[in-house]
PDB file of N, CA and C in Angstrom:
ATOM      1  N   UNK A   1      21.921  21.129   5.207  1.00  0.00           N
ATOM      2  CA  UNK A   1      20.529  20.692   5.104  1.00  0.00           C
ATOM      3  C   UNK A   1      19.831  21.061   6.417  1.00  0.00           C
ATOM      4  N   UNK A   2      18.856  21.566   6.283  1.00  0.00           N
ATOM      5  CA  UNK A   2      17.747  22.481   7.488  1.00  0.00           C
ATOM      6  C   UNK A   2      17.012  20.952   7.709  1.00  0.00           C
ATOM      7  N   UNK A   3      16.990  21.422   9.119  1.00  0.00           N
ATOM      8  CA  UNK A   3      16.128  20.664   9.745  1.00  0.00           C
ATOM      9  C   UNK A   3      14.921  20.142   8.974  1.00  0.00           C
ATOM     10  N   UNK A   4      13.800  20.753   8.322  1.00  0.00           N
ATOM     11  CA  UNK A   4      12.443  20.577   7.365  1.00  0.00           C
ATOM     12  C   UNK A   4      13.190  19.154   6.689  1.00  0.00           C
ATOM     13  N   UNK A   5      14.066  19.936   5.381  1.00  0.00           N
ATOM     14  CA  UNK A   5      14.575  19.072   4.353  1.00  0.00           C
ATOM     15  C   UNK A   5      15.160  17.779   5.558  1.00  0.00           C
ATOM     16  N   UNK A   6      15.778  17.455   6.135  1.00  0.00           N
ATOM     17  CA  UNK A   6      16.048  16.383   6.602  1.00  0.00           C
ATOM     18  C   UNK A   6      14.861  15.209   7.215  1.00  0.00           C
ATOM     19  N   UNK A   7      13.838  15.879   7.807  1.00  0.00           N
ATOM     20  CA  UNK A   7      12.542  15.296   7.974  1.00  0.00           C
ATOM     21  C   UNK A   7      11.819  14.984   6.263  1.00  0.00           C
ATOM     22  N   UNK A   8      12.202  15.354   5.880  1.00  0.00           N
ATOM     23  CA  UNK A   8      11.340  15.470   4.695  1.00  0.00           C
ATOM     24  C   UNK A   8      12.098  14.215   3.878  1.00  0.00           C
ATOM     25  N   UNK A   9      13.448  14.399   3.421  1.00  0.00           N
ATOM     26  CA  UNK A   9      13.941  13.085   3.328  1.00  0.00           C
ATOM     27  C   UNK A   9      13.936  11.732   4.063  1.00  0.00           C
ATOM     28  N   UNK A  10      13.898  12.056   4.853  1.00  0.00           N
ATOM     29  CA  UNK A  10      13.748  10.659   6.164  1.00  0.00           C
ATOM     30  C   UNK A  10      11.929  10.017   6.065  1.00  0.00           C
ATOM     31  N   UNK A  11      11.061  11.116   5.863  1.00  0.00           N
ATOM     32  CA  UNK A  11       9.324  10.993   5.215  1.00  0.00           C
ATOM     33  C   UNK A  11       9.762   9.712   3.913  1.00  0.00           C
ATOM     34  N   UNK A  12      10.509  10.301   3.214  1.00  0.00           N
ATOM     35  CA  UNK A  12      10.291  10.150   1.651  1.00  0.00           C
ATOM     36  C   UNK A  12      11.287   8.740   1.977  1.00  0.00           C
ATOM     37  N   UNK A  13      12.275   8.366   2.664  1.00  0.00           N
ATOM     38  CA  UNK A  13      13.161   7.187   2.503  1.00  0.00           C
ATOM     39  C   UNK A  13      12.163   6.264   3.278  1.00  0.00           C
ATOM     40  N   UNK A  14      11.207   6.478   4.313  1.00  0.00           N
ATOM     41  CA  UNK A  14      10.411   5.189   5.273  1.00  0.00           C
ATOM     42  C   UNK A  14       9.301   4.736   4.339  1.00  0.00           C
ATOM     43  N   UNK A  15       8.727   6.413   3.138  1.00  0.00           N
ATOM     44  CA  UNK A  15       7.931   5.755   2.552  1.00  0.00           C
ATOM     45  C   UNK A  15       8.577   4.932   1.382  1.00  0.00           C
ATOM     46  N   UNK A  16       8.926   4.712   1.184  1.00  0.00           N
ATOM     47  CA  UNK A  16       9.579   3.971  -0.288  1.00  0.00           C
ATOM     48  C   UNK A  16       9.988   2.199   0.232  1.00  0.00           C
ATOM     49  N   UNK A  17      10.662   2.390   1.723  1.00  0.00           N
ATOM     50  CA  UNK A  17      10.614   1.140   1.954  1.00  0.00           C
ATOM     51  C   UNK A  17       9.606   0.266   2.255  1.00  0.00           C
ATOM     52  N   UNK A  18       8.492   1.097   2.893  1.00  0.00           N
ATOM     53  CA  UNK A  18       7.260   0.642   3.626  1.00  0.00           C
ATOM     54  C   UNK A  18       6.533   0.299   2.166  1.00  0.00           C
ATOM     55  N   UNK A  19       6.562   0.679   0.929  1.00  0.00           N
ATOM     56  CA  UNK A  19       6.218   0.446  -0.459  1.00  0.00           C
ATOM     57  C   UNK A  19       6.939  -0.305  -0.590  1.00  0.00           C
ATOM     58  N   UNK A  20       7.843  -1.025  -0.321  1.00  0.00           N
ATOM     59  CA  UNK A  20       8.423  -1.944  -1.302  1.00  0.00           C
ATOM     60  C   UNK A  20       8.252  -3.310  -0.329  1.00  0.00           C
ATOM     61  N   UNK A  21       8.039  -3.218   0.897  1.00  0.00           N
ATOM     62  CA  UNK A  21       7.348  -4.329   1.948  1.00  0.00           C
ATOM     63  C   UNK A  21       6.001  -4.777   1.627  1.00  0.00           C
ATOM     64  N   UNK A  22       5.197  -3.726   1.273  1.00  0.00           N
ATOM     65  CA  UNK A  22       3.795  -3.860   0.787  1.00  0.00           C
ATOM     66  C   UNK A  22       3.799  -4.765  -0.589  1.00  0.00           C
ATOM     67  N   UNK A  23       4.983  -3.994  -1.240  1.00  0.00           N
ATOM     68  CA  UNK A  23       4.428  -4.737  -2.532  1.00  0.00           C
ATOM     69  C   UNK A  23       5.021  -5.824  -2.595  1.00  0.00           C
ATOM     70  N   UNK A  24       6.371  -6.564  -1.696  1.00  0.00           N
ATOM     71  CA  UNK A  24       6.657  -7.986  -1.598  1.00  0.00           C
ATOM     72  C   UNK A  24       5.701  -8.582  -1.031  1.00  0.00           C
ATOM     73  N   UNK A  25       5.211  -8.193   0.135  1.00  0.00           N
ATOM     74  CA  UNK A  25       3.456  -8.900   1.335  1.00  0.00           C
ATOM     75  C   UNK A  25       2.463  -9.469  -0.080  1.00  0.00           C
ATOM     76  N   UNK A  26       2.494  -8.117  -1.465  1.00  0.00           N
ATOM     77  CA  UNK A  26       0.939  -8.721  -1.806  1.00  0.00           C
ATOM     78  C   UNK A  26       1.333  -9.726  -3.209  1.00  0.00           C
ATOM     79  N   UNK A  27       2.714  -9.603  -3.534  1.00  0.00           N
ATOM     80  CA  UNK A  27       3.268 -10.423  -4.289  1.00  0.00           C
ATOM     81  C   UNK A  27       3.166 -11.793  -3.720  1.00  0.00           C
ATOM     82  N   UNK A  28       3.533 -12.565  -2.545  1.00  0.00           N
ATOM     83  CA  UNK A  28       3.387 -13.337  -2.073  1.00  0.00           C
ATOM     84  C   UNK A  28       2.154 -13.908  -1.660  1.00  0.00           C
ATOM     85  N   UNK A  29       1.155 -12.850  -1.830  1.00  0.00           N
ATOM     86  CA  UNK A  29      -0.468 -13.315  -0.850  1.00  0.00           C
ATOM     87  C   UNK A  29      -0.950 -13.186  -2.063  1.00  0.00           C
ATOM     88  N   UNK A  30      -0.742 -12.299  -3.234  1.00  0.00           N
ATOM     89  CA  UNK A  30      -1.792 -12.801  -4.349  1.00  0.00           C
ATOM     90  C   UNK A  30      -2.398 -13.575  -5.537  1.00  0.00           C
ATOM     91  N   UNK A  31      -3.036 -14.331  -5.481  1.00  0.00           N
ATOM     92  CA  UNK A  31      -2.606 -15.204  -7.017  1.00  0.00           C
ATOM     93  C   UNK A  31      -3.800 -14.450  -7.959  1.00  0.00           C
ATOM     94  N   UNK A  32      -3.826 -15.564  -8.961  1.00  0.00           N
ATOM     95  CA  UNK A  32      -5.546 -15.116 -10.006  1.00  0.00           C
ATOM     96  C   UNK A  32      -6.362 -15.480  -9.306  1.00  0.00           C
ATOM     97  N   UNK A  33      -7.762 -14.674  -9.053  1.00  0.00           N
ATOM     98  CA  UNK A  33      -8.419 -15.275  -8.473  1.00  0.00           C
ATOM     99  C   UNK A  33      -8.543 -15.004  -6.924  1.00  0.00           C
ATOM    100  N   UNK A  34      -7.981 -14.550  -6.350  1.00  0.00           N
ATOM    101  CA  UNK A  34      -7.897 -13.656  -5.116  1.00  0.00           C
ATOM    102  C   UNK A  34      -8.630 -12.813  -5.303  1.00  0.00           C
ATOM    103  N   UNK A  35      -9.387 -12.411  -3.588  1.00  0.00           N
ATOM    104  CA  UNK A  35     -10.048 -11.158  -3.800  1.00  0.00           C
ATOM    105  C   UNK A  35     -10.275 -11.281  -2.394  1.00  0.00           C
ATOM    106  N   UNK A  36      -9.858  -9.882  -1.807  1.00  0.00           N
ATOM    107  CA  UNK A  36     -10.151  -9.347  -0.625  1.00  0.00           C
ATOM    108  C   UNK A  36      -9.844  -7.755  -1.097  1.00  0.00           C
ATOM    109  N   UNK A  37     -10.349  -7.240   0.481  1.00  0.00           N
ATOM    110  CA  UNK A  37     -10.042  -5.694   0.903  1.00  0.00           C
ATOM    111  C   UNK A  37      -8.822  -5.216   1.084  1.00  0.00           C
ATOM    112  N   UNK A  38      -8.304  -5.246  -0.158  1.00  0.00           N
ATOM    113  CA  UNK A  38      -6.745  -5.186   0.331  1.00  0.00           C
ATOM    114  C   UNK A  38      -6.118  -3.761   1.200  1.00  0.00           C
ATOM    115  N   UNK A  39      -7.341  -3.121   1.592  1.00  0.00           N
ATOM    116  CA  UNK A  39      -6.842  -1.723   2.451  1.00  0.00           C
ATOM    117  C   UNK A  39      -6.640  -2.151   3.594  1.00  0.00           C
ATOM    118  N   UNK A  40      -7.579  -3.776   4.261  1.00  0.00           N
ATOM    119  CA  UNK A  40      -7.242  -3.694   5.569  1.00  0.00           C
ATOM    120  C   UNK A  40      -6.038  -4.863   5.353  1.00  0.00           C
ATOM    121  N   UNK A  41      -5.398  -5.500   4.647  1.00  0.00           N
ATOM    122  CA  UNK A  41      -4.688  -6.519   4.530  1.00  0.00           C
ATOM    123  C   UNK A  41      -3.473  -5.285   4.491  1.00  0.00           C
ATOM    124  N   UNK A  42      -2.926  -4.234   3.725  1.00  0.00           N
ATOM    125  CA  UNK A  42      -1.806  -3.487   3.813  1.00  0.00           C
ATOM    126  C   UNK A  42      -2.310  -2.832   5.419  1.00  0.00           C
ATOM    127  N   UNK A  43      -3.064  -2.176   5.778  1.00  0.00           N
ATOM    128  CA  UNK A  43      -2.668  -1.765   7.266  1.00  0.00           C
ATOM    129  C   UNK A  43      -2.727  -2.848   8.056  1.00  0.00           C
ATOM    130  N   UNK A  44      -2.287  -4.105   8.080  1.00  0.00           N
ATOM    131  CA  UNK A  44      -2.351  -5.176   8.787  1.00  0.00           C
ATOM    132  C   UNK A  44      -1.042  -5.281   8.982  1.00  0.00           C
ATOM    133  N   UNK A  45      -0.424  -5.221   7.513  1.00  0.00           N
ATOM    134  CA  UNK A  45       0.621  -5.444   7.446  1.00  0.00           C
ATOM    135  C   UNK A  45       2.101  -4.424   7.979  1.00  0.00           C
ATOM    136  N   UNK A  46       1.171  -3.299   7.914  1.00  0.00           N
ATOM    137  CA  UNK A  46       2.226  -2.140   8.271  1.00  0.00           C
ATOM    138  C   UNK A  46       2.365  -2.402  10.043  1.00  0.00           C
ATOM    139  N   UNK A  47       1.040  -2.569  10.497  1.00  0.00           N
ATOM    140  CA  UNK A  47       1.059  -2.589  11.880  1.00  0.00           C
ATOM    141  C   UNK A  47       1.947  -4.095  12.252  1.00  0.00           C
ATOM    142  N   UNK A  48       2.371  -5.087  11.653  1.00  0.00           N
ATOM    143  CA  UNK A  48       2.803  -6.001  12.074  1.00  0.00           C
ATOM    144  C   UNK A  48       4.428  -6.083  11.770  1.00  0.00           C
ATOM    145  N   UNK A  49       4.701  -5.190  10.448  1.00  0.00           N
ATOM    146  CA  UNK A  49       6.048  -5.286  10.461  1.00  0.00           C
ATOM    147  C   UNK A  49       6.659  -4.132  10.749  1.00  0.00           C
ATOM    148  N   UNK A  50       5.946  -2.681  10.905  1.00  0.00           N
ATOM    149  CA  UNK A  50       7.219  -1.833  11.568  1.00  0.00           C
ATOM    150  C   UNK A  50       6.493  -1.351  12.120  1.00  0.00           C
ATOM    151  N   UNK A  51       5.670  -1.989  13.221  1.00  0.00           N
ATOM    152  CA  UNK A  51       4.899  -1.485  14.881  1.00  0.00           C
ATOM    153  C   UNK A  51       4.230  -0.416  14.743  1.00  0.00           C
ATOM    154  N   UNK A  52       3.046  -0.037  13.708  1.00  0.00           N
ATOM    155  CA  UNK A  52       2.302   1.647  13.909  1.00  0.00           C
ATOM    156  C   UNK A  52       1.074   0.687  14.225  1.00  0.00           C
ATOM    157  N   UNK A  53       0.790   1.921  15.053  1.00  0.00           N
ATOM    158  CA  UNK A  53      -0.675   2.283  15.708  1.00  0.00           C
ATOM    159  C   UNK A  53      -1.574   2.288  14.827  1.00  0.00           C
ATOM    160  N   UNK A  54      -2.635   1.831  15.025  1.00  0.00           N
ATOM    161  CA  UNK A  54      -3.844   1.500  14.079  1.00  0.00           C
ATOM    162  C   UNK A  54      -4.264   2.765  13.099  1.00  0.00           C
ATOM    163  N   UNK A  55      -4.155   4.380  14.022  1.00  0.00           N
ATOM    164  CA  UNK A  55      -4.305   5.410  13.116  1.00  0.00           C
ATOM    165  C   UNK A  55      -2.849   5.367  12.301  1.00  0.00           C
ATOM    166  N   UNK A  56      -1.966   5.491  12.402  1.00  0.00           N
ATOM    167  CA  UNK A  56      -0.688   5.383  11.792  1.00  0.00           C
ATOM    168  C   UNK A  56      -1.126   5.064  10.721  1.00  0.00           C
ATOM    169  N   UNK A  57      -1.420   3.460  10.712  1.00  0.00           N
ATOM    170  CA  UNK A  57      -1.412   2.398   9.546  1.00  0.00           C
ATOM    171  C   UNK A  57      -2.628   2.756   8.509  1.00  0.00           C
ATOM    172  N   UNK A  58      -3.345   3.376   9.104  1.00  0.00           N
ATOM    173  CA  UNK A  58      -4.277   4.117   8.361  1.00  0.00           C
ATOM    174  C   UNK A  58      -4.075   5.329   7.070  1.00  0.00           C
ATOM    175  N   UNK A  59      -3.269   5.911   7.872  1.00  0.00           N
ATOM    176  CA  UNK A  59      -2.779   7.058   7.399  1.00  0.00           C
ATOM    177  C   UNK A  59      -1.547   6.569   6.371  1.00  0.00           C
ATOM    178  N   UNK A  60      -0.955   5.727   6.777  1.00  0.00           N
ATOM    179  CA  UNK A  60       0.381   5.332   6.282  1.00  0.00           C
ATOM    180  C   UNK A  60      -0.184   4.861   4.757  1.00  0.00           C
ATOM    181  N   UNK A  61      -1.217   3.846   4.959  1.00  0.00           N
ATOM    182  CA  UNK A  61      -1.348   2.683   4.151  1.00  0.00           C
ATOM    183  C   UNK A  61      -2.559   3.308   3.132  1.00  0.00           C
ATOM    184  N   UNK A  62      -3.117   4.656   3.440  1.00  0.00           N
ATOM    185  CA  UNK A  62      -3.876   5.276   2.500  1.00  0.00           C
ATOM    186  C   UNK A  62      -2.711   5.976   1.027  1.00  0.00           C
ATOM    187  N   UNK A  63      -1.617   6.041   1.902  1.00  0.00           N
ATOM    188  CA  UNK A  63      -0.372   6.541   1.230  1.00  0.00           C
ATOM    189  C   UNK A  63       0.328   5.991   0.181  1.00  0.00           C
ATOM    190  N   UNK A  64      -0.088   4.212   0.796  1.00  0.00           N
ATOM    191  CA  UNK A  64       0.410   3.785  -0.213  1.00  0.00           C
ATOM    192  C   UNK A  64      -0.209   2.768  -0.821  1.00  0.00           C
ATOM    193  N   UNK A  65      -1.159   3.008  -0.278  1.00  0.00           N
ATOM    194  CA  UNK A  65      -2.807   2.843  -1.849  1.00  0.00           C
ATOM    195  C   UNK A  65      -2.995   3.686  -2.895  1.00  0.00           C
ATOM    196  N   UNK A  66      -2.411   4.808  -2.229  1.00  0.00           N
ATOM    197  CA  UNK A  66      -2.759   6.344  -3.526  1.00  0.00           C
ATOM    198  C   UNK A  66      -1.297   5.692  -4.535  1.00  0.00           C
ATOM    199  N   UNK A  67      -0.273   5.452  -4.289  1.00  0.00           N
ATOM    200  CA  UNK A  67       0.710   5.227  -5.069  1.00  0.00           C
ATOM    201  C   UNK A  67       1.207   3.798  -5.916  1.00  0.00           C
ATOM    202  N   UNK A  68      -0.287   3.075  -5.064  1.00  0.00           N
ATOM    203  CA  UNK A  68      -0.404   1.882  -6.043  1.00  0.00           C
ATOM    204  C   UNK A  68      -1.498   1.613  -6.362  1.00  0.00           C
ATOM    205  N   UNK A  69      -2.219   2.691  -6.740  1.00  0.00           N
ATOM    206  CA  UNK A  69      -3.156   3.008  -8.157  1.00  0.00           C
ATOM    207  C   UNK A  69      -2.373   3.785  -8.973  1.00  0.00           C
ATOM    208  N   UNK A  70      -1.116   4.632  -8.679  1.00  0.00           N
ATOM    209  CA  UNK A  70      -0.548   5.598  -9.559  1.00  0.00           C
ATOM    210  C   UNK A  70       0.200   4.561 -10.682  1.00  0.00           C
ATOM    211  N   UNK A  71       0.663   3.614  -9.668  1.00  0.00           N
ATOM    212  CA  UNK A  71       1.063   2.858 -10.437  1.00  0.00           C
ATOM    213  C   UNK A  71       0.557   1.380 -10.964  1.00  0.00           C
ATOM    214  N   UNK A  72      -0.817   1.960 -11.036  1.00  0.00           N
ATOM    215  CA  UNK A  72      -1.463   0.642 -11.365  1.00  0.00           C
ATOM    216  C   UNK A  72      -1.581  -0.913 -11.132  1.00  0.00           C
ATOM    217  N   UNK A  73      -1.204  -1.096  -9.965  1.00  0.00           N
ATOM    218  CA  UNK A  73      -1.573  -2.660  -9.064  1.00  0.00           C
ATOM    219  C   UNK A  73      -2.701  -2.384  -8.559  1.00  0.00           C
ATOM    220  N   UNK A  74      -3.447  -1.498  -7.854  1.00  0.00           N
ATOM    221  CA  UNK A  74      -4.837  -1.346  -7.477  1.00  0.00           C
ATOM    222  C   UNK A  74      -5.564  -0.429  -8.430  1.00  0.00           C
ATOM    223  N   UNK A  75      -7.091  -0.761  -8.609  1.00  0.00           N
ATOM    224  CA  UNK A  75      -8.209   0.164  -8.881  1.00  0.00           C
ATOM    225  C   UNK A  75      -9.132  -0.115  -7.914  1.00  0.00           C
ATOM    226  N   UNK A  76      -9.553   1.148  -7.584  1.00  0.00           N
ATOM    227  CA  UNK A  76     -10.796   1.107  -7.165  1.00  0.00           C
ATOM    228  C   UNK A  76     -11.975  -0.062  -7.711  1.00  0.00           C
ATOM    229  N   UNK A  77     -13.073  -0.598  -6.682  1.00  0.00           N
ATOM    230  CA  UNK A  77     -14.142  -1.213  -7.587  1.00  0.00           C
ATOM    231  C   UNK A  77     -14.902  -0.198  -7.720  1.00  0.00           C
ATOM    232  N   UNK A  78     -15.542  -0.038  -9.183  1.00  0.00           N
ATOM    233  CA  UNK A  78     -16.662   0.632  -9.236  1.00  0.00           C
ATOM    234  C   UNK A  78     -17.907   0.922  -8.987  1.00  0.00           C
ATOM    235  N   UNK A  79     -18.340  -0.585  -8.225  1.00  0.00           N
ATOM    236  CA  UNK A  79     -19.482  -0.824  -7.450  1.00  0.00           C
ATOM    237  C   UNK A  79     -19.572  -0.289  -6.079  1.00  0.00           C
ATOM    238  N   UNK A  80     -18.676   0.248  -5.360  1.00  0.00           N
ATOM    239  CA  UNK A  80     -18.035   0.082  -4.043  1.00  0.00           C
ATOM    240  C   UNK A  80     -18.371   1.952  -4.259  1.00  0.00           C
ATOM    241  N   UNK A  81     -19.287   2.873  -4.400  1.00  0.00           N
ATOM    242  CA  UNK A  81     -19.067   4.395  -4.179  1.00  0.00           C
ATOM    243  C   UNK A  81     -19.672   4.800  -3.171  1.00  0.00           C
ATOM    244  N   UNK A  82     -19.933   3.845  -2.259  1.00  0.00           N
ATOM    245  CA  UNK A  82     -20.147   4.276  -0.963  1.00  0.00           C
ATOM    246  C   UNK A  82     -19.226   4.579   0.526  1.00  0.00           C
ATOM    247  N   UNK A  83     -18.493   3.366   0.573  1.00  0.00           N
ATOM    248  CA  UNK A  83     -17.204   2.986   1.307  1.00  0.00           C
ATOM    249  C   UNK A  83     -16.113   3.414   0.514  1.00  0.00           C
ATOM    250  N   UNK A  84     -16.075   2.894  -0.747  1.00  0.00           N
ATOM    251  CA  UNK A  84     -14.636   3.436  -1.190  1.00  0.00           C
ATOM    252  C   UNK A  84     -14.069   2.434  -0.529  1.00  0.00           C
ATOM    253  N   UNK A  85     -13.809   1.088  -0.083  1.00  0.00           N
ATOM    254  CA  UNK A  85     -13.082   0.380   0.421  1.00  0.00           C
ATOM    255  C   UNK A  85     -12.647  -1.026  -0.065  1.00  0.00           C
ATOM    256  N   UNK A  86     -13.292  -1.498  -1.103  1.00  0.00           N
ATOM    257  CA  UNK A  86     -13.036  -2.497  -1.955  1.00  0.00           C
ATOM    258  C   UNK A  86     -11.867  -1.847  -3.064  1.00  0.00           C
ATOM    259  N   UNK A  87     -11.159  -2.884  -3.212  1.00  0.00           N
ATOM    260  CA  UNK A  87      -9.993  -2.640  -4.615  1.00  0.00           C
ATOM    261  C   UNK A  87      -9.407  -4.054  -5.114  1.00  0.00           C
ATOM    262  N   UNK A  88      -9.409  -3.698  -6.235  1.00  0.00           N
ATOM    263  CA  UNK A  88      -9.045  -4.685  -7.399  1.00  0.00           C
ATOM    264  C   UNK A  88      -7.955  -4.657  -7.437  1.00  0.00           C
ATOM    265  N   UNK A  89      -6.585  -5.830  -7.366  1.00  0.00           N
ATOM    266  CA  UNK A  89      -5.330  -6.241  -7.837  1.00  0.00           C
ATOM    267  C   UNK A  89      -4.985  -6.303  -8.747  1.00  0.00           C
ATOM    268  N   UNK A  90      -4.665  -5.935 -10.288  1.00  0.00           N
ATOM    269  CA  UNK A  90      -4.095  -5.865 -11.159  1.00  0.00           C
ATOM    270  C   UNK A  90      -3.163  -7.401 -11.252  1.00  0.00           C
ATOM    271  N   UNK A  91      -3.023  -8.919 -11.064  1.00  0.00           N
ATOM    272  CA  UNK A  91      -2.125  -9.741 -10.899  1.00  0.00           C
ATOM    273  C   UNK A  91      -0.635  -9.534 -11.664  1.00  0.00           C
ATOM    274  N   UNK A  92      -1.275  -9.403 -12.905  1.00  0.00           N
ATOM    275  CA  UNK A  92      -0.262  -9.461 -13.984  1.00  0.00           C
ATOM    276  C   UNK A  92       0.760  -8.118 -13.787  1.00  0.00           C
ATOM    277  N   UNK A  93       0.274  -6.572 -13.230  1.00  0.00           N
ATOM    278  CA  UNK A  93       1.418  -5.890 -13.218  1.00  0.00           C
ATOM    279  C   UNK A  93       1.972  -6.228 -11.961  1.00  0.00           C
ATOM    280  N   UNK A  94       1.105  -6.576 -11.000  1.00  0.00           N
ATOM    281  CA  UNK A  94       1.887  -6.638  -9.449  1.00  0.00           C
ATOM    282  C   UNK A  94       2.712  -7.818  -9.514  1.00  0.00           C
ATOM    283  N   UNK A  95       2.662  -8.972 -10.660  1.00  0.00           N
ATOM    284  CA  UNK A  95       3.490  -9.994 -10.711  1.00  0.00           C
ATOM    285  C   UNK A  95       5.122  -9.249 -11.657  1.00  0.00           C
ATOM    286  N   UNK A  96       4.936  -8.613 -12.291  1.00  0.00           N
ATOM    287  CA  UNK A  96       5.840  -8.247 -13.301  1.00  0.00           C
ATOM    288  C   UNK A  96       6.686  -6.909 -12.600  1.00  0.00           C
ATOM    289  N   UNK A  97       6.244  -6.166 -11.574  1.00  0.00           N
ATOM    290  CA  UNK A  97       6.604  -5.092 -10.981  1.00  0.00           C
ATOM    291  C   UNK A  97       8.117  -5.297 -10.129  1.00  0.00           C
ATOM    292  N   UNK A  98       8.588  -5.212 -10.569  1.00  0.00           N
ATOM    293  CA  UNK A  98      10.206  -4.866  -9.762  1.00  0.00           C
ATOM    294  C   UNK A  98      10.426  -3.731  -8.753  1.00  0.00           C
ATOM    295  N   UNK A  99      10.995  -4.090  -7.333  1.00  0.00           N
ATOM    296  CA  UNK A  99      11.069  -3.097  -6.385  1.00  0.00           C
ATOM    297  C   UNK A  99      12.100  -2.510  -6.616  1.00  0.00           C
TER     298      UNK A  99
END
């Protein structure tokens, strides 16, 4: 295994855990009826449990916003096409979702 592929696996194993921290954090913080910005609540969270830098957590946590709309715990709000920074929790799949 070349150097690339080994970075590239080691990419793909931090993101999967850093996803599965996120999605225990919002399992625990969300009920019905909740509603915040949950973009700055996951880079809050990245920066507090495995130490990145504010751009990091940015970058990190856009990563894994894109992959939890793929998998449907977040939507976008539709009111929000300016910022793009409001998102909706899905309760019922993020309650039923297995890591």
């Amino acid at each position: 295994m070349d150097e690339k592929q080994r970075i590239e696996a080691e990419k793909k194993k931090n993101f999967k855990i850093r996803l599965k921290s996120v999605i225990e954090m919002l399992q625990e913080t969300y009920y019905p009826g909740h509603a915040t910005t949950a973009k700055r609540v996951i880079e809050r969270h990245l920066i507090r449990e495995f130490g990145l830098k504010p751009r990091e957590a940015t970058y990190h946590g856009g990563n894994i916003i894109d992959e939890l709309q793929v998998l449907g715990i977040l939507q976008r709000v539709p009111e929000d096409v300016i910022r793009n920074a409001l998102l909706t929790i899905d309760i019922r799949k993020l309650q039923a979702h297995k890591a």
